[in-house]
Protein backbone atom coordinates (compact mmCIF):
# COMPACT_ATOMS: atom_id res chain seq x y z
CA UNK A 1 0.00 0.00 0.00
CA UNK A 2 1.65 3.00 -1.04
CA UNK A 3 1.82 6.24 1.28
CA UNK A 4 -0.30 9.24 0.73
CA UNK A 5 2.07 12.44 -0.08
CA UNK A 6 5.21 12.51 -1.26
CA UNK A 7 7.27 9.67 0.37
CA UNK A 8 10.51 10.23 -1.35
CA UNK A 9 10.65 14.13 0.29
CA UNK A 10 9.20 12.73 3.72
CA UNK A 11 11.90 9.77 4.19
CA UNK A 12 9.24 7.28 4.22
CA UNK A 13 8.82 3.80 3.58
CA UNK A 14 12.78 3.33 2.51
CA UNK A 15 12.63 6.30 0.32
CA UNK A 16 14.39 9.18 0.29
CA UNK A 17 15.81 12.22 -2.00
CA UNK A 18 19.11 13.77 -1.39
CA UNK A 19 19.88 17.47 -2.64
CA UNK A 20 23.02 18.23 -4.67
CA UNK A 21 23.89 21.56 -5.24
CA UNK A 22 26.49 22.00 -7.83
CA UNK A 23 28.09 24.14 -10.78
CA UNK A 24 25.50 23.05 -13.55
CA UNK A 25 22.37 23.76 -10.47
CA UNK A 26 20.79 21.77 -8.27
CA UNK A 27 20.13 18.10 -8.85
CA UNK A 28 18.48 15.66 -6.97
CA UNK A 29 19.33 11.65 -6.43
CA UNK A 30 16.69 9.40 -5.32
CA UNK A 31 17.13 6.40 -2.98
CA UNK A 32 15.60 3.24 -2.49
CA UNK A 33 16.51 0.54 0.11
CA UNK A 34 16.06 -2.74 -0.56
CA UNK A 35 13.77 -4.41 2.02
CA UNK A 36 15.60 -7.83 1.75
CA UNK A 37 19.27 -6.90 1.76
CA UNK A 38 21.20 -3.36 2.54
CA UNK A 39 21.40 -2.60 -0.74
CA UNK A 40 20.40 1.35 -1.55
CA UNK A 41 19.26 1.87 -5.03
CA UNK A 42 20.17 5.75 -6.58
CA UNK A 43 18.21 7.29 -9.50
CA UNK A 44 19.95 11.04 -10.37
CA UNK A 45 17.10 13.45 -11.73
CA UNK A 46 17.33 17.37 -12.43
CA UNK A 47 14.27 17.68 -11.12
CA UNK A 48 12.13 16.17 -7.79
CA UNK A 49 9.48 14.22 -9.99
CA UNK A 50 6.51 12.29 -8.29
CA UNK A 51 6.65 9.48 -6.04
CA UNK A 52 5.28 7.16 -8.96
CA UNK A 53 7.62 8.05 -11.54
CA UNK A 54 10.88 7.98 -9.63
CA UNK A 55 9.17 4.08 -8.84
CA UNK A 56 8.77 3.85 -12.44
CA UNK A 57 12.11 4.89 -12.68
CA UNK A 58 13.91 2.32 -10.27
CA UNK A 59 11.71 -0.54 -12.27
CA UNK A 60 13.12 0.12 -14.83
CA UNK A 61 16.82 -0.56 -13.77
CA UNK A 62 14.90 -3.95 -12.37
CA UNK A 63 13.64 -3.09 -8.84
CA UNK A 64 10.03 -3.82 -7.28
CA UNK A 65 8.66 -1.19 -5.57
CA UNK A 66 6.24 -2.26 -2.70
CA UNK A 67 7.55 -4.01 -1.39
CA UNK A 68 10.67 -2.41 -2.25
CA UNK A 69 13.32 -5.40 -3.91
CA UNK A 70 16.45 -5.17 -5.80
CA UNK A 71 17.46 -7.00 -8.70
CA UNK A 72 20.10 -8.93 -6.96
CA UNK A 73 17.46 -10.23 -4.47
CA UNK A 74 15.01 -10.72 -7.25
CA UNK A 75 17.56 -12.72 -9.00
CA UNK A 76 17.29 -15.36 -6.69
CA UNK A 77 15.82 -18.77 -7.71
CA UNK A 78 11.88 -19.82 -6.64
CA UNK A 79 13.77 -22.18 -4.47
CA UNK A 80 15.68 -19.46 -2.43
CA UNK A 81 12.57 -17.19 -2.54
CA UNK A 82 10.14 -19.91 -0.58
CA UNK A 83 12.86 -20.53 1.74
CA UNK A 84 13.07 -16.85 2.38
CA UNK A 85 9.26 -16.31 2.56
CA UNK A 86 8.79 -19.30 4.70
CA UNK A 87 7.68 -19.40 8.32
CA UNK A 88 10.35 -16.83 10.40
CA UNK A 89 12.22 -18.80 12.66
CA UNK A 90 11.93 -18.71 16.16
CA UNK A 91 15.28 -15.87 16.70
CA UNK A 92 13.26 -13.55 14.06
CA UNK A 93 9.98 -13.68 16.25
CA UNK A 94 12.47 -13.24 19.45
CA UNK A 95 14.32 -10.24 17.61
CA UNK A 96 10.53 -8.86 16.36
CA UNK A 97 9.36 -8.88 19.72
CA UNK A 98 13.13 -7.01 21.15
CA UNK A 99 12.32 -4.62 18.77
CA UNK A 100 8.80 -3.68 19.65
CA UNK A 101 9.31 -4.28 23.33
CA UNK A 102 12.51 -1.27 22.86
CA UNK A 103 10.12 1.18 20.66
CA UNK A 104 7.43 0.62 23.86
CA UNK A 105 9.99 1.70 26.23
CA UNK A 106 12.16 4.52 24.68
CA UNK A 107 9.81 6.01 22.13
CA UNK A 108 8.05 8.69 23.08
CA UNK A 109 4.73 8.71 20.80
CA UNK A 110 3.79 12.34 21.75
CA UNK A 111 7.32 13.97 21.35
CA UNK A 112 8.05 12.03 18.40
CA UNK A 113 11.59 11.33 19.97
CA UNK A 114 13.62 9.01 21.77
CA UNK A 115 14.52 8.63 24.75
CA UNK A 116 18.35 9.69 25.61
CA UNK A 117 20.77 7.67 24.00
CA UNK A 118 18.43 5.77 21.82
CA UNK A 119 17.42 5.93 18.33
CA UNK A 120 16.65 3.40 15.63
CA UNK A 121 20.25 2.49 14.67
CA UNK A 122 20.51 1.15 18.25
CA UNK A 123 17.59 -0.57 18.33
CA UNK A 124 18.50 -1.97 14.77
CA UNK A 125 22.31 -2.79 16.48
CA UNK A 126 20.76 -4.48 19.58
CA UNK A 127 17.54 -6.64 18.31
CA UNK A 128 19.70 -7.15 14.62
CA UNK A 129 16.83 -6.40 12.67
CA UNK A 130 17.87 -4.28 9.61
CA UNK A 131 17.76 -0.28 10.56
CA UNK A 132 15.00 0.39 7.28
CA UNK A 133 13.03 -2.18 8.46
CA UNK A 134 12.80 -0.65 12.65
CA UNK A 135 12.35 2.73 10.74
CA UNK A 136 9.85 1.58 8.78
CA UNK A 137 7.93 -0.26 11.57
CA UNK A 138 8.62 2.39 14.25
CA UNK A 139 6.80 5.09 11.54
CA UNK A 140 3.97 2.46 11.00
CA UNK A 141 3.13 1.93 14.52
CA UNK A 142 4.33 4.57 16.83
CA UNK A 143 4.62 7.76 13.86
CA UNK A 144 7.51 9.36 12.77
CA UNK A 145 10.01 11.40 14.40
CA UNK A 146 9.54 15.16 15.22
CA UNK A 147 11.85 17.74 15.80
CA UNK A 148 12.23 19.40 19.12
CA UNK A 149 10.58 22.59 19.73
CA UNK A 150 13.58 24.43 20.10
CA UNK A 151 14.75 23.54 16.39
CA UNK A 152 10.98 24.35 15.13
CA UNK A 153 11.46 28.14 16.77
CA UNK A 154 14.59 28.24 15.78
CA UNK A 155 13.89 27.45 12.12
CA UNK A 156 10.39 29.90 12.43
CA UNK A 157 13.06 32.89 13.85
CA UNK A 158 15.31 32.28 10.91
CA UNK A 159 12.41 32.09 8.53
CA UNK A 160 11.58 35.47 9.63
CA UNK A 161 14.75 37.58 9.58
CA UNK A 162 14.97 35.95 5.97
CA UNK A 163 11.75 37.57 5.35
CA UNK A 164 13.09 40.84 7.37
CA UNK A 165 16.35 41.25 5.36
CA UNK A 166 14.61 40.78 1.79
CA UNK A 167 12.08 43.55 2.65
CA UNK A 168 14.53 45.25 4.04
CA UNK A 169 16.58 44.93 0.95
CA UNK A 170 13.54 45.83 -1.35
CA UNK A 171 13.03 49.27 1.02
CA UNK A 172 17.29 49.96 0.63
CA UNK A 173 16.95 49.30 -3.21
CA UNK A 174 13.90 51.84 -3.62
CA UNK A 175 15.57 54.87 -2.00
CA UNK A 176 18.87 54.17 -3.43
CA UNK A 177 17.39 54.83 -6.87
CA UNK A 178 15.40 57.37 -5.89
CA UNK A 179 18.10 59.36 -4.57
CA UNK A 180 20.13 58.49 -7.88
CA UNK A 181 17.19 60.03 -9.73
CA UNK A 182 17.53 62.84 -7.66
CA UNK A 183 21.49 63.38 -7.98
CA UNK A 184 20.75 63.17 -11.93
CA UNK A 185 18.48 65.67 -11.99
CA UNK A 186 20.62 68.35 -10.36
CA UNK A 187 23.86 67.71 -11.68
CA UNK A 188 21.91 68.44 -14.92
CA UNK A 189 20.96 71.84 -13.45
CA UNK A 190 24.64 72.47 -12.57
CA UNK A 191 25.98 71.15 -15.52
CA UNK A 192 23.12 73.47 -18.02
């Protein structure tokens, strides 16, 4: 089931775009992670396109998108794919269980952060559950991380004197050419 929005720009579901900023412009690579293996997929585009075409655009190097497999792992024979799909084994259920049991204790569902010291690489590193799959679970079940408050003032405040400095500029521009306009007109008069 695919995500309403744009999941490539939100970091969802193992999906991600990366700004480059560079002589030529700006340019923009696209990354998939493979949901059986670590491998991350990269699709360069000039432009941020929609979530469906930069799919479109990893099938056609030989991914599957949802779920999200590369063409190594879908290289595999039918033989190696039922063993894979079978019945997890006993450690998996164990390490599923870790994981949720860790996301209980040191997520924090209404702050949208973890506890001190925690994060989803360590909960990855300690259950050994592969870190796009805890992120992918952890955003499923218990949402997605949020920023502290101080960053979201912080990032309003700078948003602001932004704002300040190009009206600022604008106001500057204005009565620099209107003085100019004045200083032409009289060194005319001087000059006649």
């Amino acid at each position: 089931m695919k995500a309403r929005g744009h999941y490539y720009r939100a970091g969802m579901l193992g999906r991600s775009i990366v700004t480059l900023a560079g002589q030529g412009g700006t340019s923009f690579v696209a990354r998939l992670q493979c949901s059986a293996c670590p491998t991350v997929g990269e699709r360069n585009m000039r432009a941020i396109m929609p979530p469906d075409q930069i799919d479109r655009k990893f099938q056609q190097i030989g991914w599957t998108v949802d779920p999200h497999i590369c063409p190594t792992c879908l290289s595999l024979t039918h033989k190696e794919r039922l063993k894979m799909s079978a019945k997890p084994s006993p450690d998996a259920m164990r390490a599923q269980a870790q994981m949720i049991t860790l996301l209980q204790t040191h997520f924090d569902v209404e702050r949208g952060a973890f506890a001190k010291e925690w994060d989803d690489a360590r909960v990855a590193s300690t259950t050994g559950i592969a870190k796009p799959l805890v992120v992918e679970y952890r955003e499923a079940c218990f949402g997605p991380l949020k920023e502290p408050a101080e960053i979201v003032s912080l990032r309003a405040d700078i948003a602001s004197l932004e704002r300040l400095h190009q009206e600022s500029v604008g106001t500057f521009t204005v009565e620099v050419a209107s003085l100019r306009s004045r200083l032409g007109e009289l060194s005319k008069k001087w000059t006649a």
